[in-house]
N, C-alpha and C. Protein backbone atom coordinates (compact mmCIF):
# COMPACT_ATOMS: atom_id res chain seq x y z
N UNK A 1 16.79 -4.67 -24.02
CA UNK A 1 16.21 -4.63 -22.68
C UNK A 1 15.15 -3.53 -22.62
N UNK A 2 13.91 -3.64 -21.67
CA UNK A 2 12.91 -2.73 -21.78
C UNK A 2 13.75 -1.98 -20.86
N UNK A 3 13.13 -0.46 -20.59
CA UNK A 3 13.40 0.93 -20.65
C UNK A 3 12.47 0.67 -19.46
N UNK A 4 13.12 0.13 -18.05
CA UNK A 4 11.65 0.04 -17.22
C UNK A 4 11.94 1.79 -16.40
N UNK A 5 12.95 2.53 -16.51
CA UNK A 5 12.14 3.79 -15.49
C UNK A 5 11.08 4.44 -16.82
N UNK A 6 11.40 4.40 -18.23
CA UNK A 6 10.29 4.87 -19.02
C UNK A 6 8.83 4.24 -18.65
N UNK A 7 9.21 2.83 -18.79
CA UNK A 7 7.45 1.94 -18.63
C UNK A 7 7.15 2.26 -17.01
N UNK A 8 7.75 2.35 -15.83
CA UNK A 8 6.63 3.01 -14.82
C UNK A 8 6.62 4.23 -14.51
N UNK A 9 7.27 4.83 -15.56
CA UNK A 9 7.17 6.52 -14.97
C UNK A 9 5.97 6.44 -16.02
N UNK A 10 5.28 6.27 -17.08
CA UNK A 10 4.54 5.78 -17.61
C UNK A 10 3.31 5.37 -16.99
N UNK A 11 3.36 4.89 -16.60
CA UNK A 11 1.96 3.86 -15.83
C UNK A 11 2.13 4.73 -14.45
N UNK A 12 3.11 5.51 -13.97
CA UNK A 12 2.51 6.54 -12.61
C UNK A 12 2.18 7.84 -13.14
N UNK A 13 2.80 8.09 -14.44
CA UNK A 13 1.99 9.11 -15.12
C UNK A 13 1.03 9.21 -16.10
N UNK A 14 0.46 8.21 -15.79
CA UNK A 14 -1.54 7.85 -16.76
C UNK A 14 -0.81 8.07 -17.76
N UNK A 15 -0.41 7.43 -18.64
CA UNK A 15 -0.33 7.50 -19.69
C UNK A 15 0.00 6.19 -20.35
N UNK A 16 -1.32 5.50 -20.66
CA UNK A 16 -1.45 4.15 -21.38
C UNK A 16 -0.47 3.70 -22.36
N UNK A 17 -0.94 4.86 -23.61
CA UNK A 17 0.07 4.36 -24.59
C UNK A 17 1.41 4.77 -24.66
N UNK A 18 2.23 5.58 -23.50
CA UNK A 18 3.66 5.59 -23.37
C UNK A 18 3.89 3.85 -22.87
N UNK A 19 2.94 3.97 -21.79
CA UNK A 19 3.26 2.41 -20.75
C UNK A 19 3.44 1.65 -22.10
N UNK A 20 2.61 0.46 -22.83
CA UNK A 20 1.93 0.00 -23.85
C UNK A 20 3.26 0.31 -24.97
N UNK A 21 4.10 1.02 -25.37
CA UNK A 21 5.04 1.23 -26.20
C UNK A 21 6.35 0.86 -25.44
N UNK A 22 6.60 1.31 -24.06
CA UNK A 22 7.77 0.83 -23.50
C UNK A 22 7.31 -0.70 -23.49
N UNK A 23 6.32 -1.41 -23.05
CA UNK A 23 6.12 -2.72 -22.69
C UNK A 23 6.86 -3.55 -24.03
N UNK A 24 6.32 -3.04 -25.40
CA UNK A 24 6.64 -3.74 -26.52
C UNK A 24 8.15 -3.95 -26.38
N UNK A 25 8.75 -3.28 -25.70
CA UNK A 25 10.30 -3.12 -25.68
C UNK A 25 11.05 -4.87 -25.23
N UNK A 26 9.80 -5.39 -24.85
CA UNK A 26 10.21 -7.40 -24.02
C UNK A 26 10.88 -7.51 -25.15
N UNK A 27 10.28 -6.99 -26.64
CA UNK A 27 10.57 -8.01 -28.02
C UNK A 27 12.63 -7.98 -27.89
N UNK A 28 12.76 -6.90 -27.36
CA UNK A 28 14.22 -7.05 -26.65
C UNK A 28 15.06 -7.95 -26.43
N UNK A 29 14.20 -8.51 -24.98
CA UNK A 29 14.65 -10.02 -24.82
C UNK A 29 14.52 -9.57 -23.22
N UNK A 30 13.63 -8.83 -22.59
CA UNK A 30 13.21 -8.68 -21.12
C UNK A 30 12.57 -9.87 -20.71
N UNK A 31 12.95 -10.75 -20.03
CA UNK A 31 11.91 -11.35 -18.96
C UNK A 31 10.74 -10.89 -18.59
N UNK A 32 9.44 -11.59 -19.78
CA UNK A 32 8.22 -11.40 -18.99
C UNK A 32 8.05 -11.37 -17.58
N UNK A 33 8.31 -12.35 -16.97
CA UNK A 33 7.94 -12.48 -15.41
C UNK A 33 8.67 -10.94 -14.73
N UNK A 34 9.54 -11.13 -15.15
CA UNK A 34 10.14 -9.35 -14.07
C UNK A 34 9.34 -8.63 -14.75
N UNK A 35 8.70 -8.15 -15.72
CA UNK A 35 8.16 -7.12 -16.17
C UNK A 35 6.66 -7.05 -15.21
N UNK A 36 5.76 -8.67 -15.59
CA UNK A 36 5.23 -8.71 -14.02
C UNK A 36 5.23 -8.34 -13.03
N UNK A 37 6.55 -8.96 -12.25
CA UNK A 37 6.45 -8.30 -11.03
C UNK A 37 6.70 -7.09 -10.88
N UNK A 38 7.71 -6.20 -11.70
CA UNK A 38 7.38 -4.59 -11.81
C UNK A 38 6.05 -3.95 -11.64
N UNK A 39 4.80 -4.80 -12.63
CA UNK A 39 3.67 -4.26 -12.17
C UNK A 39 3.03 -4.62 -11.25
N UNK A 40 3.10 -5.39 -10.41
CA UNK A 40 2.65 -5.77 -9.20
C UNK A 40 3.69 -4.87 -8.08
N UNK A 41 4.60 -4.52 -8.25
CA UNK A 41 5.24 -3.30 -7.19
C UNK A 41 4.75 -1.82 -7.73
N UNK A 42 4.38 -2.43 -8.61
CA UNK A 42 3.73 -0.35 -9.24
C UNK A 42 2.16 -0.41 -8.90
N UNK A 43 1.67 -1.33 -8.87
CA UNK A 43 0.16 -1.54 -8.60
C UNK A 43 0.02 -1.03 -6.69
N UNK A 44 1.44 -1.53 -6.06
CA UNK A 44 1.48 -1.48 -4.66
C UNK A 44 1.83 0.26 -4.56
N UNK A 45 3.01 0.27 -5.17
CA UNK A 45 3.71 1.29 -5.10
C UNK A 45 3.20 2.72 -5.67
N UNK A 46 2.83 2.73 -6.68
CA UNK A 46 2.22 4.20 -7.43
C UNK A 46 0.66 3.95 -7.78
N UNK A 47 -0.13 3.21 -7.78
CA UNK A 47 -1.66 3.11 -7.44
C UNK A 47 -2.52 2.98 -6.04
N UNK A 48 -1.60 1.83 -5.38
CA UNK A 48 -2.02 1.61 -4.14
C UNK A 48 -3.85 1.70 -3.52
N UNK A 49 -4.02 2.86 -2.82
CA UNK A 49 -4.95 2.65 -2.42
C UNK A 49 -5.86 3.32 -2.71
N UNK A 50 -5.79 3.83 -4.01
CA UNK A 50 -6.62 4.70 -4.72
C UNK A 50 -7.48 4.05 -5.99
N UNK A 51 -7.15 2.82 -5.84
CA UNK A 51 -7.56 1.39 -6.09
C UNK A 51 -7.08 0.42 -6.10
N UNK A 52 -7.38 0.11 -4.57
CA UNK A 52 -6.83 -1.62 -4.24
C UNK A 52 -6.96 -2.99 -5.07
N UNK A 53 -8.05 -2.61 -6.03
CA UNK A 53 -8.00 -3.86 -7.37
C UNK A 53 -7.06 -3.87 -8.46
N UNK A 54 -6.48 -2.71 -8.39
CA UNK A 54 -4.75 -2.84 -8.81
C UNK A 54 -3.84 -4.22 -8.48
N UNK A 55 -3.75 -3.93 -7.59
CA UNK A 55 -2.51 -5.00 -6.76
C UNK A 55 -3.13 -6.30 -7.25
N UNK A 56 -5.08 -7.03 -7.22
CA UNK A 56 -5.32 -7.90 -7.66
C UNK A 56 -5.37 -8.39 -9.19
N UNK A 57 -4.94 -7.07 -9.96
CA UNK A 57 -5.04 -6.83 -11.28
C UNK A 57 -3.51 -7.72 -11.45
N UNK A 58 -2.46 -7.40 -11.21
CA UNK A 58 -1.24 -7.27 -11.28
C UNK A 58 -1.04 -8.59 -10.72
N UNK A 59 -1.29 -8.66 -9.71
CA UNK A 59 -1.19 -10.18 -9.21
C UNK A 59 -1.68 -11.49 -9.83
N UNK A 60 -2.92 -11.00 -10.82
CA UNK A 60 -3.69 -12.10 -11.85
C UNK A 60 -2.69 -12.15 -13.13
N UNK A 61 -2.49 -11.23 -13.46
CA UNK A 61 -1.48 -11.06 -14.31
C UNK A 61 -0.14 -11.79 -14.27
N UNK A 62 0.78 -11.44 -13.12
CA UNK A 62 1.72 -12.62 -12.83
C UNK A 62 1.72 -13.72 -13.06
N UNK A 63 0.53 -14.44 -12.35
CA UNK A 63 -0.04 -15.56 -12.43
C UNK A 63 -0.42 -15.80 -13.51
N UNK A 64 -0.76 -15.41 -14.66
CA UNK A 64 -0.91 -15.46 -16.21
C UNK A 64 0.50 -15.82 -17.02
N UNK A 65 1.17 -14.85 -16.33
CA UNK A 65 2.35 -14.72 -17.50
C UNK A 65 2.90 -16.31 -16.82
N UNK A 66 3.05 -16.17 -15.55
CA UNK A 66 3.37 -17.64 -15.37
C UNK A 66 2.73 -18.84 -15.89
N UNK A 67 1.97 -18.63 -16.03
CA UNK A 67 1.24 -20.10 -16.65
C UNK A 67 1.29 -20.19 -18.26
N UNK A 68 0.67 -18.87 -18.86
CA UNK A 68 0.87 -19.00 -20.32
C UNK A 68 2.22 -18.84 -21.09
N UNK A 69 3.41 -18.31 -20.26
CA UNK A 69 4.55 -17.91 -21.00
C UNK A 69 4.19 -16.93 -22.10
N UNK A 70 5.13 -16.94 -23.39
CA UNK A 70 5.42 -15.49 -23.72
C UNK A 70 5.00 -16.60 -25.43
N UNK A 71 4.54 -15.80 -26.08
CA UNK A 71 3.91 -15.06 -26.63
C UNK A 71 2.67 -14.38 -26.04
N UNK A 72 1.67 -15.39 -25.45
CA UNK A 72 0.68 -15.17 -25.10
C UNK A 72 0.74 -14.10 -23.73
N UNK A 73 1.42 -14.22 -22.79
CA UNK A 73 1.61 -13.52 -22.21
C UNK A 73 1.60 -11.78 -22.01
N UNK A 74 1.84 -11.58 -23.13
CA UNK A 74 1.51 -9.95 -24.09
C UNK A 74 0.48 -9.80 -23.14
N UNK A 75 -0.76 -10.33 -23.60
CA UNK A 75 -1.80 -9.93 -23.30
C UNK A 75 -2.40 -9.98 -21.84
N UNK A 76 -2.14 -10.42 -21.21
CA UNK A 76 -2.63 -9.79 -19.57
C UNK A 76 -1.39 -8.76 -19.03
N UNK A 77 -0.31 -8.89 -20.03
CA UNK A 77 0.72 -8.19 -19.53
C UNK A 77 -0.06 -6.56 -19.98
N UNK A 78 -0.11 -6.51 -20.89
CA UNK A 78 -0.73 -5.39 -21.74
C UNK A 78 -2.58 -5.08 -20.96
N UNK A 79 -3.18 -5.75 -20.46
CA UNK A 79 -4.17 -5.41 -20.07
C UNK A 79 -3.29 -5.29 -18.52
N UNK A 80 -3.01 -5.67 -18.06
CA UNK A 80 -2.75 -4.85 -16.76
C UNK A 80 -1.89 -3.62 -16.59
N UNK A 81 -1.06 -3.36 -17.73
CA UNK A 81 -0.12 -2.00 -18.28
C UNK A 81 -1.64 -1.08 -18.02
N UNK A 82 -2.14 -1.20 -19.35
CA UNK A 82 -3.42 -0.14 -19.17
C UNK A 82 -4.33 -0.06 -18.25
N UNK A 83 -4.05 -0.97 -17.41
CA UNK A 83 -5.48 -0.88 -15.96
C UNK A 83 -4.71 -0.03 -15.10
N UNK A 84 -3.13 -0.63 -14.71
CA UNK A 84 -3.02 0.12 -13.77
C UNK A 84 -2.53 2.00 -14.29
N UNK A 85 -1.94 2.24 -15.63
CA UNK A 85 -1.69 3.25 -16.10
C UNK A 85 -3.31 4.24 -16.04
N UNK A 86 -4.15 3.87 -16.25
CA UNK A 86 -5.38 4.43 -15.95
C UNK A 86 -6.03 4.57 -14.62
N UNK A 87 -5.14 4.03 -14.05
CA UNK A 87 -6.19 4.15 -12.66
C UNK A 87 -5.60 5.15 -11.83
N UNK A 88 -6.34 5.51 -10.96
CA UNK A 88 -6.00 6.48 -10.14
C UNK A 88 -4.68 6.35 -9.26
N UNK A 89 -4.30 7.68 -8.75
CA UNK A 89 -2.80 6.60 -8.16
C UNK A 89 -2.56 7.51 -6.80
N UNK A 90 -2.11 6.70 -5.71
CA UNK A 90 -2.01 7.43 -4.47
C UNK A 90 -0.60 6.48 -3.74
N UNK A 91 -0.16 6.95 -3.66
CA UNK A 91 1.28 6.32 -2.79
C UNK A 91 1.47 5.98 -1.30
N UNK A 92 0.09 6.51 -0.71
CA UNK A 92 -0.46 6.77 0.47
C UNK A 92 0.59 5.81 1.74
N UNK A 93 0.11 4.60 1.44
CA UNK A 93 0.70 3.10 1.84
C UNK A 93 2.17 2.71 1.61
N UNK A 94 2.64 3.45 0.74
CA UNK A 94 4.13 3.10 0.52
C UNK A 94 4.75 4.51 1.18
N UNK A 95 4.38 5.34 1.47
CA UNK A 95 5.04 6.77 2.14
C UNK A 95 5.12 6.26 3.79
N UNK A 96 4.01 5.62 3.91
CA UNK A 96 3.53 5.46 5.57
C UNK A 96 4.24 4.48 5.99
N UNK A 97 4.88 3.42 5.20
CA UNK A 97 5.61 2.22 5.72
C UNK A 97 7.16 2.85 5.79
N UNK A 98 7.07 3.94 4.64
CA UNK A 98 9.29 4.34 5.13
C UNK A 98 8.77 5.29 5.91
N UNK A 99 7.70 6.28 5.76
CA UNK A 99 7.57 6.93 7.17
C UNK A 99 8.09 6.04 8.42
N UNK A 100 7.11 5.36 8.44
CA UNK A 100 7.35 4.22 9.89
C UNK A 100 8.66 3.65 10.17
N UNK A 101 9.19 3.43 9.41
CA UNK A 101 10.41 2.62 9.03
C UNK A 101 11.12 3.37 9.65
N UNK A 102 11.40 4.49 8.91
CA UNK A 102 12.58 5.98 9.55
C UNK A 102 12.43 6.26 11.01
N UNK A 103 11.45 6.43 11.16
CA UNK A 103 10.77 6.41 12.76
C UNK A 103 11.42 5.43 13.40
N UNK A 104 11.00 4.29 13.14
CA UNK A 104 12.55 3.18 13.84
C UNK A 104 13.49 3.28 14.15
N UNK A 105 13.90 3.42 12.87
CA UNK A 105 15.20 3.59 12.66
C UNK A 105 16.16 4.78 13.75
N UNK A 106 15.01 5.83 13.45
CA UNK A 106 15.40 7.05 14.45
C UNK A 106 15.37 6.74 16.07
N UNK A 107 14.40 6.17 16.12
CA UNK A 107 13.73 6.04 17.84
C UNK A 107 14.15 4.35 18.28
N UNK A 108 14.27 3.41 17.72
CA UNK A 108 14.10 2.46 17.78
C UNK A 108 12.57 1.02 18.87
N UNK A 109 12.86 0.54 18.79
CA UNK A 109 11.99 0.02 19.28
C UNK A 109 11.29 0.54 20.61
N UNK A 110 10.07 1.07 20.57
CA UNK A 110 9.27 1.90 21.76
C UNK A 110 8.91 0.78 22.76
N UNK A 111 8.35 1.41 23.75
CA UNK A 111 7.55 0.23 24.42
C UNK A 111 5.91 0.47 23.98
N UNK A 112 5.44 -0.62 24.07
CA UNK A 112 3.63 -0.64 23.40
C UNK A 112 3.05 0.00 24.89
N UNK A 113 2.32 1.53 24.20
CA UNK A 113 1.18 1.43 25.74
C UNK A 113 0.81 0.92 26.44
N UNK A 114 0.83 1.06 27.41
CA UNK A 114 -0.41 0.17 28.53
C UNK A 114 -1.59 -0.44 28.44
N UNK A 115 -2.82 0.47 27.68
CA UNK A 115 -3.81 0.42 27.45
C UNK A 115 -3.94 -0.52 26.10
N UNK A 116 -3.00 -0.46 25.65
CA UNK A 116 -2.81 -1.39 24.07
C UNK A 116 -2.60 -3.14 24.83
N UNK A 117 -1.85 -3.13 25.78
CA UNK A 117 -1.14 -4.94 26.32
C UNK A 117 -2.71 -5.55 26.76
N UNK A 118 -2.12 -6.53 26.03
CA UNK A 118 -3.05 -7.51 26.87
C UNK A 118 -2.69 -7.96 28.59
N UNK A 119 -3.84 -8.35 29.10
CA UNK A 119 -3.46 -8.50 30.73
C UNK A 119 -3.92 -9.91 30.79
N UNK A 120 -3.40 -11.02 30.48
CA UNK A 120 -3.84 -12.16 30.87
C UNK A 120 -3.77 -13.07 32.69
N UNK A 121 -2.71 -12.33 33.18
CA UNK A 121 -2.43 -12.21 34.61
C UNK A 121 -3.34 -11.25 35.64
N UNK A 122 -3.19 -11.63 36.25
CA UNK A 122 -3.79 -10.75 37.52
C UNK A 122 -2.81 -10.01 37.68
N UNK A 123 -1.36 -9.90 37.73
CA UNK A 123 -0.39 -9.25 38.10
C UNK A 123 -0.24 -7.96 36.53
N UNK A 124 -0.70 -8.34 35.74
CA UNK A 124 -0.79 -7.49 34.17
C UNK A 124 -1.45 -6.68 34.46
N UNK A 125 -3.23 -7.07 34.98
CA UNK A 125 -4.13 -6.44 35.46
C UNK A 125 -3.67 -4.88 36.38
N UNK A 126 -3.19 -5.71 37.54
CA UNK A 126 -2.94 -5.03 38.44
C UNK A 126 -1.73 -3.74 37.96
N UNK A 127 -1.02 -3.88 37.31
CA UNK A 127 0.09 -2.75 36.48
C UNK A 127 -1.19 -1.87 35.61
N UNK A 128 -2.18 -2.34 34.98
CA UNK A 128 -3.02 -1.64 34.15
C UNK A 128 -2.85 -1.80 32.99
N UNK A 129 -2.13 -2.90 32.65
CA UNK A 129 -2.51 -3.48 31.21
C UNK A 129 -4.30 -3.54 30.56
N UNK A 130 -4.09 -2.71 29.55
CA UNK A 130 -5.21 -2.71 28.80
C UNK A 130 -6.66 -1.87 29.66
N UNK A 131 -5.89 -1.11 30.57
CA UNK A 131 -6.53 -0.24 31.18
C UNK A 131 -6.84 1.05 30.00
N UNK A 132 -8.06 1.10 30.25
CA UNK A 132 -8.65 2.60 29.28
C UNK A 132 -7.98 2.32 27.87
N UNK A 133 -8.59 0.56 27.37
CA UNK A 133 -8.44 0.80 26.07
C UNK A 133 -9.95 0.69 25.39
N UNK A 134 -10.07 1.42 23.94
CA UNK A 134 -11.52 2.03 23.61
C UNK A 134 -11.43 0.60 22.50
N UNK A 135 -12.38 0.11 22.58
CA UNK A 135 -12.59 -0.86 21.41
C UNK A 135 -13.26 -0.01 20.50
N UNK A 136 -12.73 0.27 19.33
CA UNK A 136 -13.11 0.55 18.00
C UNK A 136 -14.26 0.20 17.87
N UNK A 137 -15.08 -0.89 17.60
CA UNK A 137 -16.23 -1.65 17.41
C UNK A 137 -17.56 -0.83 18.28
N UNK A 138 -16.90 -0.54 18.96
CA UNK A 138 -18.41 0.22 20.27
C UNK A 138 -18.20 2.01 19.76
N UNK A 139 -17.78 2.71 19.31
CA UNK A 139 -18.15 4.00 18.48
C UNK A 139 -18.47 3.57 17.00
N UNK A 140 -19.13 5.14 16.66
CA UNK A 140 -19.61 5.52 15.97
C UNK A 140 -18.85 4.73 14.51
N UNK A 141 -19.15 4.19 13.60
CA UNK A 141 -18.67 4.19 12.43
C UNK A 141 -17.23 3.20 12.83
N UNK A 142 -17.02 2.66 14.08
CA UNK A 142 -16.04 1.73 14.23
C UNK A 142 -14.63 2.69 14.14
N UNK A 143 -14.85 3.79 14.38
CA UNK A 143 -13.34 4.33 14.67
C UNK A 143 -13.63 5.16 15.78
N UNK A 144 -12.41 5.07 16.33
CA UNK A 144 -12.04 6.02 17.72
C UNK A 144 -10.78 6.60 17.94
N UNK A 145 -10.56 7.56 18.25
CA UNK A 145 -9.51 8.55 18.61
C UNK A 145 -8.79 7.86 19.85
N UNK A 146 -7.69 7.54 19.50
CA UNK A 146 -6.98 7.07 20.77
C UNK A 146 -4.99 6.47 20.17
N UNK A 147 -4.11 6.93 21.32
CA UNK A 147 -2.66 6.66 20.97
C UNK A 147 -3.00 5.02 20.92
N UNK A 148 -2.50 4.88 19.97
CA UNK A 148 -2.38 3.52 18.90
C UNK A 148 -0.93 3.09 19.06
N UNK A 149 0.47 4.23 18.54
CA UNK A 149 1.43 3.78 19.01
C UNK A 149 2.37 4.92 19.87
N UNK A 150 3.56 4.48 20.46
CA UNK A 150 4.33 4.80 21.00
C UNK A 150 4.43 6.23 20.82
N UNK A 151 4.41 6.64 18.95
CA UNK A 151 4.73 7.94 19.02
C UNK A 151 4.78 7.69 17.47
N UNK A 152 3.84 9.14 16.77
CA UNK A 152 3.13 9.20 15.57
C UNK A 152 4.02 9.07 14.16
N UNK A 153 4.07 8.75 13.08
CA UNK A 153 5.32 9.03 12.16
C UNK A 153 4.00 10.22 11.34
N UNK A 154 4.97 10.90 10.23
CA UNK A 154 4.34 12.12 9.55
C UNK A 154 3.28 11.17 8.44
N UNK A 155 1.38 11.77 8.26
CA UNK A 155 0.69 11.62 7.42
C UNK A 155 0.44 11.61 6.64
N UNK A 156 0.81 10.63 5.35
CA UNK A 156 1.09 11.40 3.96
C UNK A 156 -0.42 11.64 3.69
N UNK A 157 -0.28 12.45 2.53
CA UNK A 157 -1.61 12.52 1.97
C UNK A 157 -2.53 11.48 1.65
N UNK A 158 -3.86 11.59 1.84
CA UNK A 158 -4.67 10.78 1.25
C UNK A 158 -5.73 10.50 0.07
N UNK A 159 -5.48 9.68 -0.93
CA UNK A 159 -6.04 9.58 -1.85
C UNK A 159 -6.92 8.63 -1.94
N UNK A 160 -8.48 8.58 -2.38
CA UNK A 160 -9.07 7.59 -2.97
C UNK A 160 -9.41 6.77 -1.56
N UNK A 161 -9.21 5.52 -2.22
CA UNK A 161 -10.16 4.58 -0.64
C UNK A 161 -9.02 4.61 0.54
N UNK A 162 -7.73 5.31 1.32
CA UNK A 162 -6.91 5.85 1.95
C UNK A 162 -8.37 7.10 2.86
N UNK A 163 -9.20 7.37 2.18
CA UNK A 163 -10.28 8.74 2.53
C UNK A 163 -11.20 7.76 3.30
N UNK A 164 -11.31 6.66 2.93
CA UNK A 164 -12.14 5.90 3.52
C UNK A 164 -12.37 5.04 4.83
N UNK A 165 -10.69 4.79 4.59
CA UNK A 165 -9.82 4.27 5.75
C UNK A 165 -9.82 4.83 6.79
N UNK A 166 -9.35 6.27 6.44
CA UNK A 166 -8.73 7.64 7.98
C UNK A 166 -9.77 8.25 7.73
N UNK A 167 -10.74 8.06 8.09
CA UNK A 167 -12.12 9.14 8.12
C UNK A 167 -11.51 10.48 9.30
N UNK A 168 -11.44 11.64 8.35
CA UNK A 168 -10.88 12.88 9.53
C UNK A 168 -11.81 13.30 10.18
N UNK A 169 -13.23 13.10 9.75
CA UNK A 169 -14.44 13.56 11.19
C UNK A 169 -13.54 12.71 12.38
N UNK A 170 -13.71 11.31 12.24
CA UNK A 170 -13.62 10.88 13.50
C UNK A 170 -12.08 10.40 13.89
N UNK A 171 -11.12 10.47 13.35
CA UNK A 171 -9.51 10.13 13.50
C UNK A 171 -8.76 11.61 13.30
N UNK A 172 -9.74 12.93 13.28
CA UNK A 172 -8.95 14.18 13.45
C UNK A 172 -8.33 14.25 12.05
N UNK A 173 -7.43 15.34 11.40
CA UNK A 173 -6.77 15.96 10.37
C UNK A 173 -6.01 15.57 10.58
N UNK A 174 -5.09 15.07 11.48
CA UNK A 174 -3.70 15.23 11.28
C UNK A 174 -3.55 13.80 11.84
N UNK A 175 -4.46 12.73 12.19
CA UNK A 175 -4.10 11.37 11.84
C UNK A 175 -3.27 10.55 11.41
N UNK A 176 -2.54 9.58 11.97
CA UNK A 176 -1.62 8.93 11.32
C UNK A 176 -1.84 7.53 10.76
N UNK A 177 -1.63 7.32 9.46
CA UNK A 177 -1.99 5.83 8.73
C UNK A 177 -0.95 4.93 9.73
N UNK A 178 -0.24 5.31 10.40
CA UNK A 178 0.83 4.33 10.87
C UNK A 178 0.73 4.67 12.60
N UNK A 179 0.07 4.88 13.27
CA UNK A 179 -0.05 5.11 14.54
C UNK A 179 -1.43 5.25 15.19
């Protein structure tokens, strides 16, 4: 059986040819396809958004191993080992969803702002549904400062195109990917 906390502690710690030596480990008798989808949760999970052509890397790949089966399979398995082991890696997106999650869990279901509801009624209207909400689209650069939700979960750090996303000129420092 492959050694999978070796092969993605591997590929979250750039290091090609550790990844690339645990991978050989299938000759074992690992299920290509799970080894797949391992890298398609590590592409999500420990690259994420520090290059989002990860996840499409990993996902082509699947789709490879599925179609060609195993011998052949090696090889997109092995080219996506080294794409995503080389690429930059930010967890950004997977911190912010158990952030959020815990937040639930803790608070449970909030009520959605005012300014967030739609008012399709006159009687919606009249409560102030969707009163003093800022459409994104009409500022600067398409972002605007405004409570999004109920109540903020903690910001993980941001890496890579995550910088691109939460621009802190205009969404402030202490911004939340999840609120």
């Amino acid at each position: 059986m492959i050694s999978f906390p070796h092969f993605i502690k591997s590929i979250r710690g750039s290091d090609p040819d550790g990844a690339i030596y645990w991978l050989t480990m299938v000759e074992a008798g690992e299920d290509p396809a799970f080894i797949a989808r391992r890298l398609v949760i590590s592409a999500s999970e420990d690259v994420g958004l520090a290059n989002p052509n990860a996840l499409l890397i990993a996902n082509a790949c699947f789709d490879s191993v599925m179609k060609v089966g195993w011998p052949e399979g090696r090889i997109p398995l092995a080219e996506a080992t080294v794409y995503l082991a080389t690429s930059p890696k930010s967890n950004s997106a997977y911190m912010a969803i158990n952030n959020a999650l815990e937040l639930v869990r803790q608070t449970g279901n909030l009520p959605v702002p005012l300014h967030l509801r739609n008012a399709p009624t006159k009687l919606m209207k009249q409560l102030g549904y969707g009163d003093n909400y800022k459409y994104a689209h009409d500022y600067p650069g398409h972002f605007v400062k405004q409570q999004i939700s109920a109540r903020r979960a903690e910001r993980p750090p941001s890496v890579g195109s995550t910088r691109q996303c939460c621009r802190t000129e205009t969404c402030g420092t202490n911004e939340s990917v999840v609120g």
